[in-house]
PDB file of N, CA and C in Angstrom:
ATOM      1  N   UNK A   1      16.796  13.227  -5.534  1.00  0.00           N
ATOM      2  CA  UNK A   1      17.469  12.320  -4.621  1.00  0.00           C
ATOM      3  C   UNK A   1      17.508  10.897  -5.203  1.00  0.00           C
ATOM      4  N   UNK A   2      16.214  10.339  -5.343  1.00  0.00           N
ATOM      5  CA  UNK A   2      16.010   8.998  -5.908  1.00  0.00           C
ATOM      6  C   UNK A   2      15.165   9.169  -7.394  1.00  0.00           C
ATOM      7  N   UNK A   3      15.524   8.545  -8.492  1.00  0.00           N
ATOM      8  CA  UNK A   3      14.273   8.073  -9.342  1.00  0.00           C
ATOM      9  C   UNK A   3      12.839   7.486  -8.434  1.00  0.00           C
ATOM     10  N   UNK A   4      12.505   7.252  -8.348  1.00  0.00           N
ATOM     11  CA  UNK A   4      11.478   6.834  -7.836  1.00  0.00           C
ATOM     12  C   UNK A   4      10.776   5.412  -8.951  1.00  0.00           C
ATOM     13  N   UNK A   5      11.345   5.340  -9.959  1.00  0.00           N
ATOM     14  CA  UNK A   5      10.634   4.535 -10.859  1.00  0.00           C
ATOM     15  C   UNK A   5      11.310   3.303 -11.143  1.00  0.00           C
ATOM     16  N   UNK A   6      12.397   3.666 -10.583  1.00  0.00           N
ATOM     17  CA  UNK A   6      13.896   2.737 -10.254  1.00  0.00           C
ATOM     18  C   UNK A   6      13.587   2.010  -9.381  1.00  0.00           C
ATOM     19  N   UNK A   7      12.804   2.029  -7.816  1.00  0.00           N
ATOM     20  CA  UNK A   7      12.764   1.516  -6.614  1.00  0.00           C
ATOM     21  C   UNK A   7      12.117   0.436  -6.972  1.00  0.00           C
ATOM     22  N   UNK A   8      12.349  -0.798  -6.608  1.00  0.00           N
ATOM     23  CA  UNK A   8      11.692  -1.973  -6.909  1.00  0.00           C
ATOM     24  C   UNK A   8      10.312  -2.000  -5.700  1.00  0.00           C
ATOM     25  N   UNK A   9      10.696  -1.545  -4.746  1.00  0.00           N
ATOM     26  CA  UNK A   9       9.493  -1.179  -3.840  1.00  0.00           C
ATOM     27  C   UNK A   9       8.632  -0.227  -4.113  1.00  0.00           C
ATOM     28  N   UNK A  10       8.776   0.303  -4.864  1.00  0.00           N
ATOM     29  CA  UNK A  10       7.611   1.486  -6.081  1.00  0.00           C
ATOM     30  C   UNK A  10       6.820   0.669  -6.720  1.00  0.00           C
ATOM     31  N   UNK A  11       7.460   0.195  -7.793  1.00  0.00           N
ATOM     32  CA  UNK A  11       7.127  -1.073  -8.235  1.00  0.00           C
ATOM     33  C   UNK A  11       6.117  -1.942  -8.134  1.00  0.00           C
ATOM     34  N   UNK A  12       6.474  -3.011  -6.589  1.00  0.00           N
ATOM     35  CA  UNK A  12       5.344  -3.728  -6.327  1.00  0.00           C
ATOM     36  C   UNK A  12       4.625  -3.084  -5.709  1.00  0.00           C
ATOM     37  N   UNK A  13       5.088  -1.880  -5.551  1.00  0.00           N
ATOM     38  CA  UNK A  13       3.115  -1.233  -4.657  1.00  0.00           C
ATOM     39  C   UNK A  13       2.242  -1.002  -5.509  1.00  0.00           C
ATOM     40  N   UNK A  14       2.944  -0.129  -7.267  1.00  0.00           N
ATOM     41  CA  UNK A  14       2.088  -0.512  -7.987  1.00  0.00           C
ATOM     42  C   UNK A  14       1.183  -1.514  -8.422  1.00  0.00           C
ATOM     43  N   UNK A  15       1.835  -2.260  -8.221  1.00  0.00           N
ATOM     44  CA  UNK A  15       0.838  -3.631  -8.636  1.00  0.00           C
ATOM     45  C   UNK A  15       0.061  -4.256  -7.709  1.00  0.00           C
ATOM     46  N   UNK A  16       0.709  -3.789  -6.174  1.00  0.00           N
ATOM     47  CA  UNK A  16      -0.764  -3.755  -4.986  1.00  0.00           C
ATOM     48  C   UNK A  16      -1.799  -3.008  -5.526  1.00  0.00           C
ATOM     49  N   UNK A  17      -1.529  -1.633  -6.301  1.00  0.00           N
ATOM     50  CA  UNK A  17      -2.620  -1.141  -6.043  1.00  0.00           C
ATOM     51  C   UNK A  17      -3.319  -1.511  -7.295  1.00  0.00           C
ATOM     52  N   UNK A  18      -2.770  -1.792  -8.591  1.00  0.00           N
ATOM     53  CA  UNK A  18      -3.454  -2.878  -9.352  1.00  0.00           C
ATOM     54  C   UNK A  18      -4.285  -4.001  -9.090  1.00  0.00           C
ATOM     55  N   UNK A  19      -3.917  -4.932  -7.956  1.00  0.00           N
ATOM     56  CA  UNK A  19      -4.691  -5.928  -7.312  1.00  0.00           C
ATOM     57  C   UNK A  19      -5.594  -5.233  -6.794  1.00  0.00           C
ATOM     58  N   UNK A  20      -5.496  -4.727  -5.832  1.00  0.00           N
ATOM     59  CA  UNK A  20      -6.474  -3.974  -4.468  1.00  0.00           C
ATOM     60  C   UNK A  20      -8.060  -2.616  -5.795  1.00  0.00           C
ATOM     61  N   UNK A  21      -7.768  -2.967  -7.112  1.00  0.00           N
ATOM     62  CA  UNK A  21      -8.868  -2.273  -7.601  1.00  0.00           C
ATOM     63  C   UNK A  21      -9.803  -3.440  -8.353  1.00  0.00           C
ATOM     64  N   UNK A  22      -8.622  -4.162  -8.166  1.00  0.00           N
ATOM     65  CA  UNK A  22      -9.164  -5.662  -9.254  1.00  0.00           C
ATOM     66  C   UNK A  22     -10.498  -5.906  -8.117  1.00  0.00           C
ATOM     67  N   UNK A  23      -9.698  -6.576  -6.819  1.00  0.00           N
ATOM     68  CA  UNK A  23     -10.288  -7.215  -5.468  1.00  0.00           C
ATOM     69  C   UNK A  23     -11.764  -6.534  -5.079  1.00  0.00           C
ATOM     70  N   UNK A  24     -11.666  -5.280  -5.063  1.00  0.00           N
ATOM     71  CA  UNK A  24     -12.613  -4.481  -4.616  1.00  0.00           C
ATOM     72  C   UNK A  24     -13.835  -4.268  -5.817  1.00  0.00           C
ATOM     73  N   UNK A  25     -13.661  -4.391  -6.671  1.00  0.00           N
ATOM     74  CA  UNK A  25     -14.874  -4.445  -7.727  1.00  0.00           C
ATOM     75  C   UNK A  25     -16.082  -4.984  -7.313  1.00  0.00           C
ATOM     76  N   UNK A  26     -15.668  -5.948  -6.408  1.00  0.00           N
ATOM     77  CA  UNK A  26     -16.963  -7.176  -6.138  1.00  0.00           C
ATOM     78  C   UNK A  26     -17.643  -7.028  -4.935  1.00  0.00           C
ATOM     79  N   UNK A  27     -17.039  -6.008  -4.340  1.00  0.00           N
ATOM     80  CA  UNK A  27     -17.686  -4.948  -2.941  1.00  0.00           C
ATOM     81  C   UNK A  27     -18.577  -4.685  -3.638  1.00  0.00           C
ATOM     82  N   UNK A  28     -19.864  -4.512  -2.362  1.00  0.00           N
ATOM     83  CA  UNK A  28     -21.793  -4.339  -2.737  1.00  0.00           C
ATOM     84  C   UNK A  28     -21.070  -2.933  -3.235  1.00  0.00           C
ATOM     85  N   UNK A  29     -22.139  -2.703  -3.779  1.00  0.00           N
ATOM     86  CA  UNK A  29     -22.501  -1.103  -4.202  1.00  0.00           C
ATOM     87  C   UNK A  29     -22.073   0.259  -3.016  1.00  0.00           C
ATOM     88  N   UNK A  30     -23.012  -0.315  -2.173  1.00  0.00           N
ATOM     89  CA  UNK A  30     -23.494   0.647  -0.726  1.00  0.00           C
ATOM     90  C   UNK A  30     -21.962   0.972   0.235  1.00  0.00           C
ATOM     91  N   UNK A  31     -20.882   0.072  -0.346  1.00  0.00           N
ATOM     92  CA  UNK A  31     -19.459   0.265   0.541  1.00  0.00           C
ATOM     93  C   UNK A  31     -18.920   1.306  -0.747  1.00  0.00           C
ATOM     94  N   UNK A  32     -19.569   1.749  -1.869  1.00  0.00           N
ATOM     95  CA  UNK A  32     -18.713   2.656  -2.661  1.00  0.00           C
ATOM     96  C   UNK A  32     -18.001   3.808  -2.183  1.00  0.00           C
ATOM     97  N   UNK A  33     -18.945   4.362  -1.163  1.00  0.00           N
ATOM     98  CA  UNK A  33     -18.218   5.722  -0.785  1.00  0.00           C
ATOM     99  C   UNK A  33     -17.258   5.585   0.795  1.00  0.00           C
ATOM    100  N   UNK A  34     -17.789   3.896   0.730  1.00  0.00           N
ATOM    101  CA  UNK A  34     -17.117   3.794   2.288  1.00  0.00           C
ATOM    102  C   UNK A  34     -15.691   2.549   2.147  1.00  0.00           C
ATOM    103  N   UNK A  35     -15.598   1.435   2.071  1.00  0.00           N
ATOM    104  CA  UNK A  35     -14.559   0.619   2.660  1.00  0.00           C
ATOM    105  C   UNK A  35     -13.579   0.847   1.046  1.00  0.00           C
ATOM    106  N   UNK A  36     -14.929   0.339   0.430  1.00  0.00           N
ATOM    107  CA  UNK A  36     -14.306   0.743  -1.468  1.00  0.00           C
ATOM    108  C   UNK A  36     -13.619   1.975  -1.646  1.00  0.00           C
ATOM    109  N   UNK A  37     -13.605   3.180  -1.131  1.00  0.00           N
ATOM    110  CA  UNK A  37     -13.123   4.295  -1.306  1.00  0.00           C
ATOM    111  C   UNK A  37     -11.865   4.221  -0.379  1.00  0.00           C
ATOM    112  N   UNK A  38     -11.893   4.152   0.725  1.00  0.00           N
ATOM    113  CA  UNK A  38     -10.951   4.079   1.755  1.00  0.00           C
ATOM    114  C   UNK A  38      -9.271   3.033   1.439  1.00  0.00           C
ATOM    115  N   UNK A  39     -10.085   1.830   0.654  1.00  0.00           N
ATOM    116  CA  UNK A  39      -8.751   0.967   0.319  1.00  0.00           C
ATOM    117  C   UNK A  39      -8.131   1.487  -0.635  1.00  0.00           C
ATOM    118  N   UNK A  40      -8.895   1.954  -1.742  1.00  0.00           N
ATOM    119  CA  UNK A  40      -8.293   2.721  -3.421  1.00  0.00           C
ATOM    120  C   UNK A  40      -7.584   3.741  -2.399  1.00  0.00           C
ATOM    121  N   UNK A  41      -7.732   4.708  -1.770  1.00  0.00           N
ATOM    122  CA  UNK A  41      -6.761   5.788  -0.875  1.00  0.00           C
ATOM    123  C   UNK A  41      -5.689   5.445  -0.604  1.00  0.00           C
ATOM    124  N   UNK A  42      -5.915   4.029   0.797  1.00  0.00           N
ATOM    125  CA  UNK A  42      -5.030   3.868   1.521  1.00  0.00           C
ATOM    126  C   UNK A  42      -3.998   3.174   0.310  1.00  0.00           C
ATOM    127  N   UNK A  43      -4.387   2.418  -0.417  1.00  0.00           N
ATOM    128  CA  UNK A  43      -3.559   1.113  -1.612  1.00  0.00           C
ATOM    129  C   UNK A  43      -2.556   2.164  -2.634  1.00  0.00           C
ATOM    130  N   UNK A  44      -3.508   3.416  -2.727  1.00  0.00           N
ATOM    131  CA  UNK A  44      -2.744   4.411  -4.132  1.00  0.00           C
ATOM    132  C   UNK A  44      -1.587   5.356  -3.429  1.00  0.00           C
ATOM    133  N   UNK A  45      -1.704   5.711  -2.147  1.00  0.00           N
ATOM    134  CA  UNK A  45      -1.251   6.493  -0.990  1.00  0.00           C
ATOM    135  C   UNK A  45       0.212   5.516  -0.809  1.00  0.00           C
ATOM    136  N   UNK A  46       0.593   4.420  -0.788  1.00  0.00           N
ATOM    137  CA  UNK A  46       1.480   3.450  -0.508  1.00  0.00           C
ATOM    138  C   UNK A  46       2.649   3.949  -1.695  1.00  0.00           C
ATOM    139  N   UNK A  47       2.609   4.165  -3.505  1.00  0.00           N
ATOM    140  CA  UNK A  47       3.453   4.245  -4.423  1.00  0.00           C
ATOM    141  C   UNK A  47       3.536   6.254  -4.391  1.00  0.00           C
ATOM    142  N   UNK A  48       2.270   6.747  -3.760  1.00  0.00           N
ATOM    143  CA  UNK A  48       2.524   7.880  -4.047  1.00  0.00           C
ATOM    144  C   UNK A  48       3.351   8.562  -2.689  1.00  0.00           C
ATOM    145  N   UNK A  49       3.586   7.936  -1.902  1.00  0.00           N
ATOM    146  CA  UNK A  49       4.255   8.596  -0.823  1.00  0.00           C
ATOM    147  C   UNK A  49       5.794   7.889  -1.126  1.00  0.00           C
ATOM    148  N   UNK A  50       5.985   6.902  -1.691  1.00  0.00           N
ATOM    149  CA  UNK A  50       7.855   6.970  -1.868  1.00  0.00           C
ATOM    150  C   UNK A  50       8.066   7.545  -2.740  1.00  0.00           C
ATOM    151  N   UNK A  51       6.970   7.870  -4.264  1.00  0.00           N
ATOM    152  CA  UNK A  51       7.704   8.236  -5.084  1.00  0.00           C
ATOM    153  C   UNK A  51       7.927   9.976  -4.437  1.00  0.00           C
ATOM    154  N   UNK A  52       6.864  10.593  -3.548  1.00  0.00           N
ATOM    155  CA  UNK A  52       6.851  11.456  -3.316  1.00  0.00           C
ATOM    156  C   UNK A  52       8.223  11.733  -2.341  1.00  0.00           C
ATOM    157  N   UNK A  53       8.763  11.113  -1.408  1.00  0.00           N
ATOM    158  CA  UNK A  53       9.978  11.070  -0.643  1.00  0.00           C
ATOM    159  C   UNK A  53      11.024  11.252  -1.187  1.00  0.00           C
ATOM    160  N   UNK A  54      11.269  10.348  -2.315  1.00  0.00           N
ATOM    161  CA  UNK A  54      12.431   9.976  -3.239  1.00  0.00           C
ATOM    162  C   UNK A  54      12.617  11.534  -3.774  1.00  0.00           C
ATOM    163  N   UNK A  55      12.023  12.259  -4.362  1.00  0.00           N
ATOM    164  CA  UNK A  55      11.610  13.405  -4.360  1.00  0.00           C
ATOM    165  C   UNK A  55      12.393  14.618  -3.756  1.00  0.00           C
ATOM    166  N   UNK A  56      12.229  14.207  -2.248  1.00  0.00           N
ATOM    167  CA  UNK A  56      12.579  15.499  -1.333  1.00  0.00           C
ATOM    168  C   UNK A  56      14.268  15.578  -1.425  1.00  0.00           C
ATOM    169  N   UNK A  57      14.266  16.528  -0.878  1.00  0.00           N
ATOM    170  CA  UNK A  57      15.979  16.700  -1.009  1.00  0.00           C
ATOM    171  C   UNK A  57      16.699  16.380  -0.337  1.00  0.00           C
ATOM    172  N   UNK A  58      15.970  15.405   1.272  1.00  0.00           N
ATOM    173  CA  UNK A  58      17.069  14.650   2.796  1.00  0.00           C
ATOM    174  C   UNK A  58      16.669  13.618   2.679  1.00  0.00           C
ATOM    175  N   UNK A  59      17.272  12.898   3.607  1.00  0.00           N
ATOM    176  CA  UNK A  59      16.944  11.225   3.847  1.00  0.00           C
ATOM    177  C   UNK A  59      16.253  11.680   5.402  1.00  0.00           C
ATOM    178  N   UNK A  60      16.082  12.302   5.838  1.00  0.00           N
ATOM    179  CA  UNK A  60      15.476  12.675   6.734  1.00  0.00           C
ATOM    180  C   UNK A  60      13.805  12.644   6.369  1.00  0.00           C
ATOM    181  N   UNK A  61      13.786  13.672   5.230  1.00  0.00           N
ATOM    182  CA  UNK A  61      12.258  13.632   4.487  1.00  0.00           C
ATOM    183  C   UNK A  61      11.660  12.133   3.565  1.00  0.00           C
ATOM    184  N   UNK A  62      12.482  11.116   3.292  1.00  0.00           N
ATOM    185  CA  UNK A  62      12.454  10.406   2.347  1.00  0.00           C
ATOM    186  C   UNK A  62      12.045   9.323   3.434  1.00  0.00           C
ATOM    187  N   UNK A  63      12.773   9.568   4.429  1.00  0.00           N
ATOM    188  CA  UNK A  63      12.297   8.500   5.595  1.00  0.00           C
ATOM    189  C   UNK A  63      10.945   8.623   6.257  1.00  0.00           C
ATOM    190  N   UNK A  64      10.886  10.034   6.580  1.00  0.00           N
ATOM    191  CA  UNK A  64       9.404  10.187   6.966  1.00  0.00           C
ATOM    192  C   UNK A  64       8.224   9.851   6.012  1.00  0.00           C
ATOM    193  N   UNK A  65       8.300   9.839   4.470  1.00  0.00           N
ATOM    194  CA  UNK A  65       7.511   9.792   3.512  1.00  0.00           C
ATOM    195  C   UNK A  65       6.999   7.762   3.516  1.00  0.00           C
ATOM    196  N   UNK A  66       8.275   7.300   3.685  1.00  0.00           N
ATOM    197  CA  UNK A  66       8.457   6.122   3.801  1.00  0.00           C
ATOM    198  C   UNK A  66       7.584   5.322   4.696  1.00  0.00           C
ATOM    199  N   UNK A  67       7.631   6.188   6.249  1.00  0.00           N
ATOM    200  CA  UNK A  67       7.003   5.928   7.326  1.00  0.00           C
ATOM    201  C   UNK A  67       5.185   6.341   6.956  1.00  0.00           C
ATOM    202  N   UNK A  68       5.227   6.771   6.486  1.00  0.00           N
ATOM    203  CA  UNK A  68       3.658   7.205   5.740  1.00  0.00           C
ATOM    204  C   UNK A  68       3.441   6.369   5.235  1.00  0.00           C
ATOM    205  N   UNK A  69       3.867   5.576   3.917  1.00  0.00           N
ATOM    206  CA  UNK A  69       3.569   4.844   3.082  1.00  0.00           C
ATOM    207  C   UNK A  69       3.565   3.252   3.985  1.00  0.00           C
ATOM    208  N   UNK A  70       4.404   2.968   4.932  1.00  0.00           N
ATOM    209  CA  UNK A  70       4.251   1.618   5.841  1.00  0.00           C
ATOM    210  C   UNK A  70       2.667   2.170   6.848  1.00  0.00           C
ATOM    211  N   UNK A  71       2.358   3.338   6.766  1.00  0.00           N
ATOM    212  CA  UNK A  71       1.061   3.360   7.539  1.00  0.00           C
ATOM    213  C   UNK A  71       0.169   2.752   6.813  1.00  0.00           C
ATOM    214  N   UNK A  72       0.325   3.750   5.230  1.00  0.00           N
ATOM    215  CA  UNK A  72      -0.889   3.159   4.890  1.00  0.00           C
ATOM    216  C   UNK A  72      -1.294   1.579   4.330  1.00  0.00           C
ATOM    217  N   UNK A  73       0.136   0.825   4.241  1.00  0.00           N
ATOM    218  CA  UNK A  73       0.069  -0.697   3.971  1.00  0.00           C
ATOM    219  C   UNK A  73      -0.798  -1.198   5.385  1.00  0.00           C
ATOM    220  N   UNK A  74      -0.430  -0.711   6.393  1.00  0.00           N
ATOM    221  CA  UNK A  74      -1.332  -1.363   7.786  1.00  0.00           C
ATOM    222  C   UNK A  74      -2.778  -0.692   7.805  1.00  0.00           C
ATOM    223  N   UNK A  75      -2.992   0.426   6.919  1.00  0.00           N
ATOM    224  CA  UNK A  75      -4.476   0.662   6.729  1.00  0.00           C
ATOM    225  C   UNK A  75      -5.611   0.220   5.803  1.00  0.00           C
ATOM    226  N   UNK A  76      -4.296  -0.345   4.634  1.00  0.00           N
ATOM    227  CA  UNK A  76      -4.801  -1.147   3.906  1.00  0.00           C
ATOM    228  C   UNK A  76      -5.111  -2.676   4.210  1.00  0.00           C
ATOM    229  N   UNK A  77      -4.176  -3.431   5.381  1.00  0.00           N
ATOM    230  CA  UNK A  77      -4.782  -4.339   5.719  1.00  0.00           C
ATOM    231  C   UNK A  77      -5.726  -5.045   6.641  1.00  0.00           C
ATOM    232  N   UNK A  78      -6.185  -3.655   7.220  1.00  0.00           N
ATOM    233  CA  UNK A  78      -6.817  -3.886   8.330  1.00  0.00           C
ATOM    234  C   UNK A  78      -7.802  -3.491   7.337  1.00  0.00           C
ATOM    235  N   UNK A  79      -8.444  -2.793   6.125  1.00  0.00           N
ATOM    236  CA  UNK A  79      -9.382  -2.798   5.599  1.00  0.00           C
ATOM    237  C   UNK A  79      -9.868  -4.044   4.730  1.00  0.00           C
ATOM    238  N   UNK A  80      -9.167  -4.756   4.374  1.00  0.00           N
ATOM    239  CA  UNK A  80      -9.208  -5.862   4.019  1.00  0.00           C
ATOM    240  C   UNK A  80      -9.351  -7.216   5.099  1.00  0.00           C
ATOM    241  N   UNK A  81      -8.686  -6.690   6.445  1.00  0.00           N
ATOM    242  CA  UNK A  81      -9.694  -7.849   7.410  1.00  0.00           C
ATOM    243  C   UNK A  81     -11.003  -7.294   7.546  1.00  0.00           C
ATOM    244  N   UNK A  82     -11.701  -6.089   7.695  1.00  0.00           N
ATOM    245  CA  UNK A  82     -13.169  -5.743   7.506  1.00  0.00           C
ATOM    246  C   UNK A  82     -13.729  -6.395   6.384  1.00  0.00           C
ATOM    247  N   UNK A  83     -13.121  -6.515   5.295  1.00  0.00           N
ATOM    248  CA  UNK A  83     -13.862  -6.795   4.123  1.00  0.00           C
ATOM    249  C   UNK A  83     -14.357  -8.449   4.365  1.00  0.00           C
ATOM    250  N   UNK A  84     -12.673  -8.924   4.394  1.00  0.00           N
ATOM    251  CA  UNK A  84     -13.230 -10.105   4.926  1.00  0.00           C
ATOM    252  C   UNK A  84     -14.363 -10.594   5.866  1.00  0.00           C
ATOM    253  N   UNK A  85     -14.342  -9.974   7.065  1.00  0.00           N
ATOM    254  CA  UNK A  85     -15.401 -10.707   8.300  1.00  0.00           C
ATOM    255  C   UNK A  85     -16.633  -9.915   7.538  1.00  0.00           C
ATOM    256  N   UNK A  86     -16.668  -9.061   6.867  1.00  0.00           N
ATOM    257  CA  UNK A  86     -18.046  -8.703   6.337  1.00  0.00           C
ATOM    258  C   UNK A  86     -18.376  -9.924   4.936  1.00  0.00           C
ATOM    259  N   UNK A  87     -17.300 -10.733   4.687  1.00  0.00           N
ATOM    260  CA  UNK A  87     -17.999 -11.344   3.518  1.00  0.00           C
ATOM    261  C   UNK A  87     -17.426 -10.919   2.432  1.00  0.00           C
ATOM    262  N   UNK A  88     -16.966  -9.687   2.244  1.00  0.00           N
ATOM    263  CA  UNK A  88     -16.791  -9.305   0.771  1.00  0.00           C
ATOM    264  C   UNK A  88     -15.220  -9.741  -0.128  1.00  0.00           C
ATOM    265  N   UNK A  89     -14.373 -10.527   0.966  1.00  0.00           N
ATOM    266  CA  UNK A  89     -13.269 -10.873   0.248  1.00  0.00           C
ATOM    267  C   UNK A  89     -12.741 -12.652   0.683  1.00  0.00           C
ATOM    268  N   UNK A  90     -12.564 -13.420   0.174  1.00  0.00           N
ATOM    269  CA  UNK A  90     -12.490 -14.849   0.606  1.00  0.00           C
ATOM    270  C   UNK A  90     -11.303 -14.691   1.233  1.00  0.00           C
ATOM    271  N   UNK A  91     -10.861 -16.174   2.161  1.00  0.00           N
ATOM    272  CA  UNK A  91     -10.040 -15.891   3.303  1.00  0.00           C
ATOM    273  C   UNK A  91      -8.439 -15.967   1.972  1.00  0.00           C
ATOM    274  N   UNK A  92      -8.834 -16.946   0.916  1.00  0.00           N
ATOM    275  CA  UNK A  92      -7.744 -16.808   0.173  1.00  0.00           C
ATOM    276  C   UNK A  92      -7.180 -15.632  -0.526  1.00  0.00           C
ATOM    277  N   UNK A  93      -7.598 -14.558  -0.869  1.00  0.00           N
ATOM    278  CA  UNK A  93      -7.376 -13.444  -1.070  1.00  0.00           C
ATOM    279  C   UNK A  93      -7.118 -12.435  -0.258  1.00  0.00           C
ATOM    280  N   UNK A  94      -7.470 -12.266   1.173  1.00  0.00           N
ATOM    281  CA  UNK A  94      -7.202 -11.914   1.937  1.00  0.00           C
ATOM    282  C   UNK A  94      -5.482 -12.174   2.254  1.00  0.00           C
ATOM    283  N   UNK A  95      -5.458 -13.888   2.394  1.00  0.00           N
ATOM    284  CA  UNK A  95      -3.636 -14.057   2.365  1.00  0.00           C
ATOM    285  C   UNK A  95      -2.679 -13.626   1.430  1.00  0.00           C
ATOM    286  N   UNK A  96      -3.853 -13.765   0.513  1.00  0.00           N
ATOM    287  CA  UNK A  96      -2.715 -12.899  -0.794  1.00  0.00           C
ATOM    288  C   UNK A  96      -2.104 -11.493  -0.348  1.00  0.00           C
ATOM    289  N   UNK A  97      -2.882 -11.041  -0.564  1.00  0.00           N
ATOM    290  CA  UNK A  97      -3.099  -9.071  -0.522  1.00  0.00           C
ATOM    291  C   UNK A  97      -1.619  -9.415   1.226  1.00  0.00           C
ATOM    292  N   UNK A  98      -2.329  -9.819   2.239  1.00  0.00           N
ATOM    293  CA  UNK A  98      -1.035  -9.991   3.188  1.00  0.00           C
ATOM    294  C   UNK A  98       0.294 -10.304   3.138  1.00  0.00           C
ATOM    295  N   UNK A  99      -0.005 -10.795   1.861  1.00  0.00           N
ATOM    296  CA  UNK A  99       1.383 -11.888   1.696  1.00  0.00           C
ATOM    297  C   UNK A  99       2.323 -10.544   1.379  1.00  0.00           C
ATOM    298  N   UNK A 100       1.527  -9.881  -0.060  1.00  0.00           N
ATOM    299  CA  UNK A 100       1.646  -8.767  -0.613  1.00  0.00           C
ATOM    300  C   UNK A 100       2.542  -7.414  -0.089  1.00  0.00           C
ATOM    301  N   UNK A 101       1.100  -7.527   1.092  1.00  0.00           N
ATOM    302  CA  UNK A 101       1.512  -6.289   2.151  1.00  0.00           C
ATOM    303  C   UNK A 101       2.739  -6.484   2.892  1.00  0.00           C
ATOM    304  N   UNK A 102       3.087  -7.782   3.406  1.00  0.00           N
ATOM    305  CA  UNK A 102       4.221  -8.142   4.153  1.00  0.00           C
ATOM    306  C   UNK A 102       5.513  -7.415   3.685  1.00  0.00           C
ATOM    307  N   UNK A 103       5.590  -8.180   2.432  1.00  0.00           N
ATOM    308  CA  UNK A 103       6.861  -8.449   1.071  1.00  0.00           C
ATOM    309  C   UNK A 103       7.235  -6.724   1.140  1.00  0.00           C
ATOM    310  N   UNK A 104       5.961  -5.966   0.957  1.00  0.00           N
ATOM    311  CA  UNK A 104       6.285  -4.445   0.585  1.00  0.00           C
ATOM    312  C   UNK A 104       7.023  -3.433   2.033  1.00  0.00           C
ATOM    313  N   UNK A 105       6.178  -4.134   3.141  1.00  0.00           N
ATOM    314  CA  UNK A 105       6.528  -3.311   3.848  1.00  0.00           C
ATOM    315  C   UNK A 105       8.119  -3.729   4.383  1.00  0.00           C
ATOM    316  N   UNK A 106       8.416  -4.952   4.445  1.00  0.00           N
ATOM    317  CA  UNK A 106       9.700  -5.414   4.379  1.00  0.00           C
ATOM    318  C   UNK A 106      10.782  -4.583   3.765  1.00  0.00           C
ATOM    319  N   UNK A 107      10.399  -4.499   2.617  1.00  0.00           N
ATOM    320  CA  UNK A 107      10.998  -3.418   1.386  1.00  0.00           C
ATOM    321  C   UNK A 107      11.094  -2.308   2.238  1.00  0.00           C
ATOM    322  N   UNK A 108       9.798  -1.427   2.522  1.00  0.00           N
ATOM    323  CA  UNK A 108      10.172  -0.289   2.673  1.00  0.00           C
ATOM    324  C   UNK A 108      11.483  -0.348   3.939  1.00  0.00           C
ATOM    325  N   UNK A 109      11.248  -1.114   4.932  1.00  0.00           N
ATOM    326  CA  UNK A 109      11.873  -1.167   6.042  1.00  0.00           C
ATOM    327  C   UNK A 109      13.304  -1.083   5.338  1.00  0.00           C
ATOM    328  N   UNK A 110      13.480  -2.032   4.696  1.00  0.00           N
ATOM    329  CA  UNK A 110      14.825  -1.901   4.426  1.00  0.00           C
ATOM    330  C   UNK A 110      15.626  -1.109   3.532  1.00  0.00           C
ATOM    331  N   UNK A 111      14.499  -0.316   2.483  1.00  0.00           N
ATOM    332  CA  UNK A 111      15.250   1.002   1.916  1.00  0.00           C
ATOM    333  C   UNK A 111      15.499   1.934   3.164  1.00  0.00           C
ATOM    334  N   UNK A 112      14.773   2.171   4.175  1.00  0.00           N
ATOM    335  CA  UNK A 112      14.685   3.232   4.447  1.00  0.00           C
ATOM    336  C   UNK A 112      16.070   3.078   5.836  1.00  0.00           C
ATOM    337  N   UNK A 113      16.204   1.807   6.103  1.00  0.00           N
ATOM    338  CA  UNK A 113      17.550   1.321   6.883  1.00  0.00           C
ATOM    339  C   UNK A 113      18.786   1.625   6.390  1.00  0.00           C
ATOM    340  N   UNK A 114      18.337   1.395   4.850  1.00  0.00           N
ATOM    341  CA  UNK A 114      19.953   1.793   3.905  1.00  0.00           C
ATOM    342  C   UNK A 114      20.017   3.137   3.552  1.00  0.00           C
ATOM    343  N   UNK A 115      19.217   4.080   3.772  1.00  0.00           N
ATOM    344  CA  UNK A 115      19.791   5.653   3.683  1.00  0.00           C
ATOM    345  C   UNK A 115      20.211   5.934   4.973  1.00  0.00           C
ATOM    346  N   UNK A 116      21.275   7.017   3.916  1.00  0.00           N
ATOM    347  CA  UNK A 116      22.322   7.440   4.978  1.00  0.00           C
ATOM    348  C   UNK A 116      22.273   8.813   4.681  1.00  0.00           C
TER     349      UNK A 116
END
């Protein structure tokens, strides 16, 4: 249906999820199997669900895949306000990663407006 490698919203999720492994390094130890694990999911889950849509053979399926991938941008940032009020991410990085999350999910909104 789509390249998937083409989508400029592929793209910058990659490089969310480039940031979001950078960011998380500096999480204690003891969040490894917990907030640390959960963001690498929700952050890698964001490029692998459009490229996975782009994929399917409807815009019916490409949309639902889409709608997955805007979940997990809101699961990714609500893990990153935990991180924050726990300490583990400054409030300036926090706006980043949002700024981030905004820009992408914008994107998705609007690929997924323009299939027909």
């Amino acid at each position: 249906m789509h390249n998937f490698k083409e989508l400029s919203v592929w793209s910058k999720s990659i490089d969310l999820v480039e940031f979001v492994y950078t960011a998380i390094q500096d999480f204690p130890k003891e969040e490894q199997f917990g907030l640390t694990n959960q963001a690498r999911r929700s952050a890698s889950s964001v490029p692998s669900n459009i490229a996975e849509g782009a994929g399917r053979n409807s815009v019916k399926e490409f949309k639902y895949f889409l709608a997955v991938a805007k979940g997990s941008l809101n699961e990714l940032q609500t893990q990153f306000i935990i991180a924050q009020k726990l300490g583990y991410v400054s409030n300036e990085r926090l706006y980043f990663i949002e700024e981030k999350i905004n820009e992408i999910s914008k994107m998705i909104m609007a690929l997924s407006k323009s299939l027909k």
